[in-house]
Protein backbone atom coordinates (compact mmCIF):
# COMPACT_ATOMS: atom_id res chain seq x y z
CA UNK A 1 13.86 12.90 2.78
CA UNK A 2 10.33 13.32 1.82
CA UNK A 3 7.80 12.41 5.08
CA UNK A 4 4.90 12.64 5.26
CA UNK A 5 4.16 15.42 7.97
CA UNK A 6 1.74 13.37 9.84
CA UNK A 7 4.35 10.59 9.98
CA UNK A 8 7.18 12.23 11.48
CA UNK A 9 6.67 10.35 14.57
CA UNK A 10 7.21 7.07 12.85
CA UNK A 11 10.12 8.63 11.44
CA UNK A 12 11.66 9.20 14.88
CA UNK A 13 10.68 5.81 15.59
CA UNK A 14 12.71 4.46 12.51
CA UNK A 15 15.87 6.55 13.64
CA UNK A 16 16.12 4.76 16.81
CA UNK A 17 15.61 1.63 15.46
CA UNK A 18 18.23 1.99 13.10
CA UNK A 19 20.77 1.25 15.42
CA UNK A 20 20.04 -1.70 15.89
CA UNK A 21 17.70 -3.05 12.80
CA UNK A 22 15.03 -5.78 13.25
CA UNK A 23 15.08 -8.43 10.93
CA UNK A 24 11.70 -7.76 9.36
CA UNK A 25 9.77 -4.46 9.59
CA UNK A 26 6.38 -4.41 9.02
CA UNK A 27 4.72 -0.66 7.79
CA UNK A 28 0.65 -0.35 8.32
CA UNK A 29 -2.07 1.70 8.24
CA UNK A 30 -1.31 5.25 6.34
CA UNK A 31 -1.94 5.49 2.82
CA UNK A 32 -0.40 3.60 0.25
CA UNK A 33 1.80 6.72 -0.72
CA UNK A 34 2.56 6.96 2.67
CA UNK A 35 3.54 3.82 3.64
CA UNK A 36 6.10 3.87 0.21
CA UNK A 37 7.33 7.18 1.58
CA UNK A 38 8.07 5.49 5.25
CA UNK A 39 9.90 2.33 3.38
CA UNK A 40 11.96 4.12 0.96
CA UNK A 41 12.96 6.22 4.20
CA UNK A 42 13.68 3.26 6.41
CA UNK A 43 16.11 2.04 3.51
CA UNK A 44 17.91 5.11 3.29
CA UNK A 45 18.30 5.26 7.05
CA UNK A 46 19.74 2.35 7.07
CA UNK A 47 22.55 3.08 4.25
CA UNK A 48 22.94 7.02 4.42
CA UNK A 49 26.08 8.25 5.80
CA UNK A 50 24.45 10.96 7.61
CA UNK A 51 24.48 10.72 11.45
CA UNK A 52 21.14 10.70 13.05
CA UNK A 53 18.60 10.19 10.27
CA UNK A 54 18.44 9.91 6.58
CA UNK A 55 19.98 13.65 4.71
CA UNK A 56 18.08 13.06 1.80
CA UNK A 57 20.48 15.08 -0.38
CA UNK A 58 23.84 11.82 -0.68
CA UNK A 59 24.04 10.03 -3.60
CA UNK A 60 22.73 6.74 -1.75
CA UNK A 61 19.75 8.76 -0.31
CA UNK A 62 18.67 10.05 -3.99
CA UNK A 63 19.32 6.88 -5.22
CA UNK A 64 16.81 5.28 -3.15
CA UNK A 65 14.22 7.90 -4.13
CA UNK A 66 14.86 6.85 -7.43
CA UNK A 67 14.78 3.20 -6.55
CA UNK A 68 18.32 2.47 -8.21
CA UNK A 69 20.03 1.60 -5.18
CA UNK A 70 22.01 -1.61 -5.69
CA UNK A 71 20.89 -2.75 -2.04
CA UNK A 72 17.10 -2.18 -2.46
CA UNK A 73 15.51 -4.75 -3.59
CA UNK A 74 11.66 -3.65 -4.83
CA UNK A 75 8.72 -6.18 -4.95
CA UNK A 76 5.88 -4.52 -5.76
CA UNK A 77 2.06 -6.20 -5.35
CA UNK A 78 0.06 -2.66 -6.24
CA UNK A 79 -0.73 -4.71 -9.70
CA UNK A 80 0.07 -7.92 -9.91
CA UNK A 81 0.87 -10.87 -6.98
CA UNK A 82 3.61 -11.43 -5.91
CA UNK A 83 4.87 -15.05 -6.68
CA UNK A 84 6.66 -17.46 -5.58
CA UNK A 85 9.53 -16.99 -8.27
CA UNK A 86 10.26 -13.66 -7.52
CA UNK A 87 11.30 -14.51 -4.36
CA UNK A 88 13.45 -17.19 -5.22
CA UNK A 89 15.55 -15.38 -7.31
CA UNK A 90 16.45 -13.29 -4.27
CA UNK A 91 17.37 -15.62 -1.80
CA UNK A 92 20.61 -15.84 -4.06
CA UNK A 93 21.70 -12.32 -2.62
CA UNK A 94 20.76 -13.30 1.15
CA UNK A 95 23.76 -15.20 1.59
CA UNK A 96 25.30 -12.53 0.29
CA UNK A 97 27.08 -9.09 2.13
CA UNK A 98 25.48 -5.70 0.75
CA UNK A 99 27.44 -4.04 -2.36
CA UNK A 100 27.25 -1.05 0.22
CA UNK A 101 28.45 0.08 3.60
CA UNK A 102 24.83 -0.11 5.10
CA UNK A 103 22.21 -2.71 4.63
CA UNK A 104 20.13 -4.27 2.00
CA UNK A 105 17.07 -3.49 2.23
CA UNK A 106 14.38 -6.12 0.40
CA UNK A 107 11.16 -4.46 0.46
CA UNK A 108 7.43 -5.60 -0.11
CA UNK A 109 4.96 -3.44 -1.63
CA UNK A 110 1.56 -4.37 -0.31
CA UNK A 111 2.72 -7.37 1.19
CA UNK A 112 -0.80 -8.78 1.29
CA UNK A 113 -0.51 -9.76 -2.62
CA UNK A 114 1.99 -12.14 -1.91
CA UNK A 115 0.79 -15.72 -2.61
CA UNK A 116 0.53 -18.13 -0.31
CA UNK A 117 3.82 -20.18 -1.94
CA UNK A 118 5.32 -16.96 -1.90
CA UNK A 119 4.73 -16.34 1.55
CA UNK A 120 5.91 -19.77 3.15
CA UNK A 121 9.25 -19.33 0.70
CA UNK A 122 9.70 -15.82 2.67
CA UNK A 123 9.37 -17.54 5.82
CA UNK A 124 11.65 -20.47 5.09
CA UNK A 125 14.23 -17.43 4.24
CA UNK A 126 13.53 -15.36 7.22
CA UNK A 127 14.62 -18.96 9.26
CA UNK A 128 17.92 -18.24 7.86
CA UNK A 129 18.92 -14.53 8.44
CA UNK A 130 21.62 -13.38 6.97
CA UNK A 131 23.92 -10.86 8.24
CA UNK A 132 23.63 -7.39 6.87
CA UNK A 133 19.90 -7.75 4.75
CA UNK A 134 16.91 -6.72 6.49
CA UNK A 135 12.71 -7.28 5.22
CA UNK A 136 10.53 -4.36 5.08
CA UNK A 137 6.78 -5.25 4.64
CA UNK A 138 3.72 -2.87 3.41
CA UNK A 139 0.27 -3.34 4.27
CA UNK A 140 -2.76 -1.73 5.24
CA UNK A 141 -3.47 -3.37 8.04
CA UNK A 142 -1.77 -6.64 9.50
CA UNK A 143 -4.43 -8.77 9.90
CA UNK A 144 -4.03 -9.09 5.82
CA UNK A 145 -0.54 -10.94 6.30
CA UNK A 146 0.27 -14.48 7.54
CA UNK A 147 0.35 -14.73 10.99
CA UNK A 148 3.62 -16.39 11.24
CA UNK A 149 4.87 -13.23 8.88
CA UNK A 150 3.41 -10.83 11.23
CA UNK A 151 5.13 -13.15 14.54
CA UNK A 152 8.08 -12.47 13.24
CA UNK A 153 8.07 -8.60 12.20
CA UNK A 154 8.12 -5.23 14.35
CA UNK A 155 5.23 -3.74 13.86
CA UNK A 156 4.53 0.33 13.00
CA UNK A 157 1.46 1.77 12.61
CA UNK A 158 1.14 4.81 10.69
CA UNK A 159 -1.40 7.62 11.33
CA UNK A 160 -4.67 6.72 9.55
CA UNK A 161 -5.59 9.28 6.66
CA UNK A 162 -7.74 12.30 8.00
CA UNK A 163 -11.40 12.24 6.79
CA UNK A 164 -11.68 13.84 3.30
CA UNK A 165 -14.38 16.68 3.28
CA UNK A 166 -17.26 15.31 1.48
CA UNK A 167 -19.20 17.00 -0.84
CA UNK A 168 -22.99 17.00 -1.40
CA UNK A 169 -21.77 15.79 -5.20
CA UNK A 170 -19.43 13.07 -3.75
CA UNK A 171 -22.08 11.51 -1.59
CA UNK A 172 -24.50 11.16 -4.26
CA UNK A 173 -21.72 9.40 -6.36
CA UNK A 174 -21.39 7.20 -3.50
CA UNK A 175 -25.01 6.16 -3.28
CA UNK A 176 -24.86 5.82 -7.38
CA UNK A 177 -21.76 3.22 -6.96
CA UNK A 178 -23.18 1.15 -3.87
CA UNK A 179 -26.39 0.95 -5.90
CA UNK A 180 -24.81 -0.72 -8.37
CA UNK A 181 -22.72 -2.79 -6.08
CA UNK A 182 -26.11 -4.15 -4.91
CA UNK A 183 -27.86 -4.32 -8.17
CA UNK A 184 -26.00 -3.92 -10.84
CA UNK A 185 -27.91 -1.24 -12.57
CA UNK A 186 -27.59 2.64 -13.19
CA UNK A 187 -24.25 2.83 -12.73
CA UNK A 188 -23.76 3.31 -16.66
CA UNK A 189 -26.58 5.79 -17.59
CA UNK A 190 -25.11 8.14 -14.67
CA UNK A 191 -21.50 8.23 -16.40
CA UNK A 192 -22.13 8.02 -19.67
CA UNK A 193 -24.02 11.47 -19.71
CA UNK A 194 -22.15 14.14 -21.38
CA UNK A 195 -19.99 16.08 -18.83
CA UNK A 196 -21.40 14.53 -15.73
CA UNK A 197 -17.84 13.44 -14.60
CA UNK A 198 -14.65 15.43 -14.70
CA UNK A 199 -11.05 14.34 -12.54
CA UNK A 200 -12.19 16.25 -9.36
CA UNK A 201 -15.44 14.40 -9.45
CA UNK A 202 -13.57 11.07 -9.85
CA UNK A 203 -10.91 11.65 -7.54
CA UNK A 204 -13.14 12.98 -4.63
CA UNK A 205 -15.18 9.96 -5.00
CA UNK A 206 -12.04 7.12 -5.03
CA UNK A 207 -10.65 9.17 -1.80
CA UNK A 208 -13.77 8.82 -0.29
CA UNK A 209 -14.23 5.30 -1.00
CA UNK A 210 -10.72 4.39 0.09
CA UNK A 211 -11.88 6.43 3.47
CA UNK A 212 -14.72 4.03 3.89
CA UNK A 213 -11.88 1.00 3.63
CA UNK A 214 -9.96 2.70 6.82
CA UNK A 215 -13.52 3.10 8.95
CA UNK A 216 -13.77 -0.54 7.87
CA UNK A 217 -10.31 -1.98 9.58
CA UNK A 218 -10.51 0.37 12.62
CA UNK A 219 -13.94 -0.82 13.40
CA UNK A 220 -15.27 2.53 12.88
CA UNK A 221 -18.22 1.21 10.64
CA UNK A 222 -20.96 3.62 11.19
CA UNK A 223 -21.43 4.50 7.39
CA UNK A 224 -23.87 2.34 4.75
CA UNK A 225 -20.79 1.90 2.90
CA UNK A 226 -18.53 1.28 5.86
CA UNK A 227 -21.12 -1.35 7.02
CA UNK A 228 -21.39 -2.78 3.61
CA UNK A 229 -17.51 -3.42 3.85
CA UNK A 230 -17.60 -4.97 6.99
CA UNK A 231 -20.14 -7.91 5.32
CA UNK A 232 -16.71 -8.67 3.17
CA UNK A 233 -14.66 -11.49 3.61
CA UNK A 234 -11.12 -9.96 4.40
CA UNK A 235 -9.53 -11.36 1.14
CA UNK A 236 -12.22 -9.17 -0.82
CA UNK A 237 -11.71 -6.41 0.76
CA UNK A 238 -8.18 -5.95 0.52
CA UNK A 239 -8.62 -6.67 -3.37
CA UNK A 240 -11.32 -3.43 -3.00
CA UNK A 241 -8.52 -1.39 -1.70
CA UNK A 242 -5.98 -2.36 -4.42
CA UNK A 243 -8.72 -1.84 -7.08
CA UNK A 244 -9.12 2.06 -5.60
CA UNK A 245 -5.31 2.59 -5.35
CA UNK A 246 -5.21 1.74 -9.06
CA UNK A 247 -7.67 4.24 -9.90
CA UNK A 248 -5.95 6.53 -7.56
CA UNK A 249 -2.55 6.55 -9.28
CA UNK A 250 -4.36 6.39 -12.59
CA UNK A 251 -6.34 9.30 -12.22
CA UNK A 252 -2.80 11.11 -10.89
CA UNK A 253 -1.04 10.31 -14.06
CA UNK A 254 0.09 13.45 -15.95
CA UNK A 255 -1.43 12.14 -19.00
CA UNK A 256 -4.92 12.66 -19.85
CA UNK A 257 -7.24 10.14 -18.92
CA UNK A 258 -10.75 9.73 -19.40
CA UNK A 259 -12.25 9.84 -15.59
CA UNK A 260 -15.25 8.21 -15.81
CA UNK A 261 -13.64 5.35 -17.57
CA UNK A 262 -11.84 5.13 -14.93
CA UNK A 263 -14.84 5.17 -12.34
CA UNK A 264 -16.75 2.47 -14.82
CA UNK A 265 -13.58 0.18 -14.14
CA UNK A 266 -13.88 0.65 -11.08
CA UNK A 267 -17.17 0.02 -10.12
CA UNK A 268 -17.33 -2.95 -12.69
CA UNK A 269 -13.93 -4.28 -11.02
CA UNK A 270 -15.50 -4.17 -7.26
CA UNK A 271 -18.71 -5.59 -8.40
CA UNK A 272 -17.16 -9.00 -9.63
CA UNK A 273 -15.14 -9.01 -6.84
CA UNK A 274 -17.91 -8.96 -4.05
CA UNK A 275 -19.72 -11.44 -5.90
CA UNK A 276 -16.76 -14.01 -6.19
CA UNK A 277 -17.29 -17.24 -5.08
């Protein structure tokens, strides 16, 4: 299987807990690749024939890598929330055994989208285990889930993305887009001149950004855009963080796409989002 190399302890940590599964795991910190990469690993542990850990060459392991597996169940909150319907239609299967020989595996991709009538109809589920289906939860951090979620989950952290290198370019982008984030003006002018952005440009400055989100939940906030951050309520913030993982997996798309469209979104996306009522 494909993990990440600074996640190989969690990894370890998965293989021992495989033999005996808790009911709900919960996956944070990392990047939002990374934390995919952990879950889709956890559910092939858990089903793979393979002694020891997940082969990551069997039928069931590819077919969880290509999210076809009949006992992974994928809901996904990277664009949309996750509501209260969509988990409902589920809770047919938990009284249910697994189509396989392992374990079904019903994952939640950044968890912290669910709403809160989606939430309380996971809990009422998770008061009713049923034998042979197990919860996997994604999030950045925790503190983003319901507490009584979190109560009831093993918790794994996952090694917090190293610090990009910064360029002198990248930093003055930065300054550009908390300008505007304050004011509301310049933002435009700086994009809209002819060749001032290409995909490097754009991408440095989203990883950067999403950098300044992790200084933000470890506490770290010793940056004027880290500190800016921390003057977010929680609910913002974690809407900030979806908005850069969009433009993230946008800007990785193998199509062609203009970048500093992309950056406008973005900067017009966070900007009505920190001044939300």
């Amino acid at each position: 299987m494909n993990t990440p190399d600074n996640q190989k302890r969690i990894q370890e940590l998965m293989d021992r807990l495989a033999e005996d599964p808790p009911q709900v795991l919960l996956l944070e910190g990392g990047t939002v690749d990374e934390r995919e990469a952990m879950a889709l690993y956890w559910a092939a542990r858990l089903n793979c024939k393979h002694a020891g850990s997940a082969c990551g060459q069997c039928p069931v392991c590819i077919q969880v890598q290509d999210r076809v597996l009949t006992d992974l169940k994928i809901l996904d909150g990277r664009e949309a929330k996750i509501k209260i319907d969509e988990v409902r239609e589920l809770k047919p299967l938990f009284g249910q055994p697994p189509r396989g020989d392992g374990w079904r595996v019903v994952l939640f991709n950044e968890a912290q989208e669910l709403t809160q009538q989606a939430a309380n109809a996971l809990l009422k589920s998770l008061e009713e285990p049923s034998r042979g289906t197990v919860f996997l939860l994604l999030t950045p951090q925790r503190e983003w889930l319901l507490p009584t979620l979190v109560s009831r989950s093993w918790v794994l952290t996952l090694a917090w993305p190293d610090e990009p290198h910064i360029s002198v370019d990248t930093r003055e982008w930065q300054t550009a887009l908390m300008t505007f984030w304050r004011t509301g003006k310049g933002w435009f002018k700086r994009t809209s001149t002819k060749g001032a952005v290409d995909k490097d440009i754009a991408m440095g400055l989203v990883l950067a950004c999403q950098h300044e989100i992790v200084r933000t939940l470890t506490g770290a906030s010793n940056t004027d855009m880290s500190t800016g951050f921390a003057k977010i309520r929680p609910a913002a913030l974690k809407r900030i963080d979806l908005a850069l993982a969009h433009a993230q997996d946008t800007l990785s798309l193998p199509t062609p796409v203009n970048p500093a469209l992309v950056l406008d979104w973005l900067a017009t996306r966070v900007y009505g989002i920190i001044r939300e009522k």
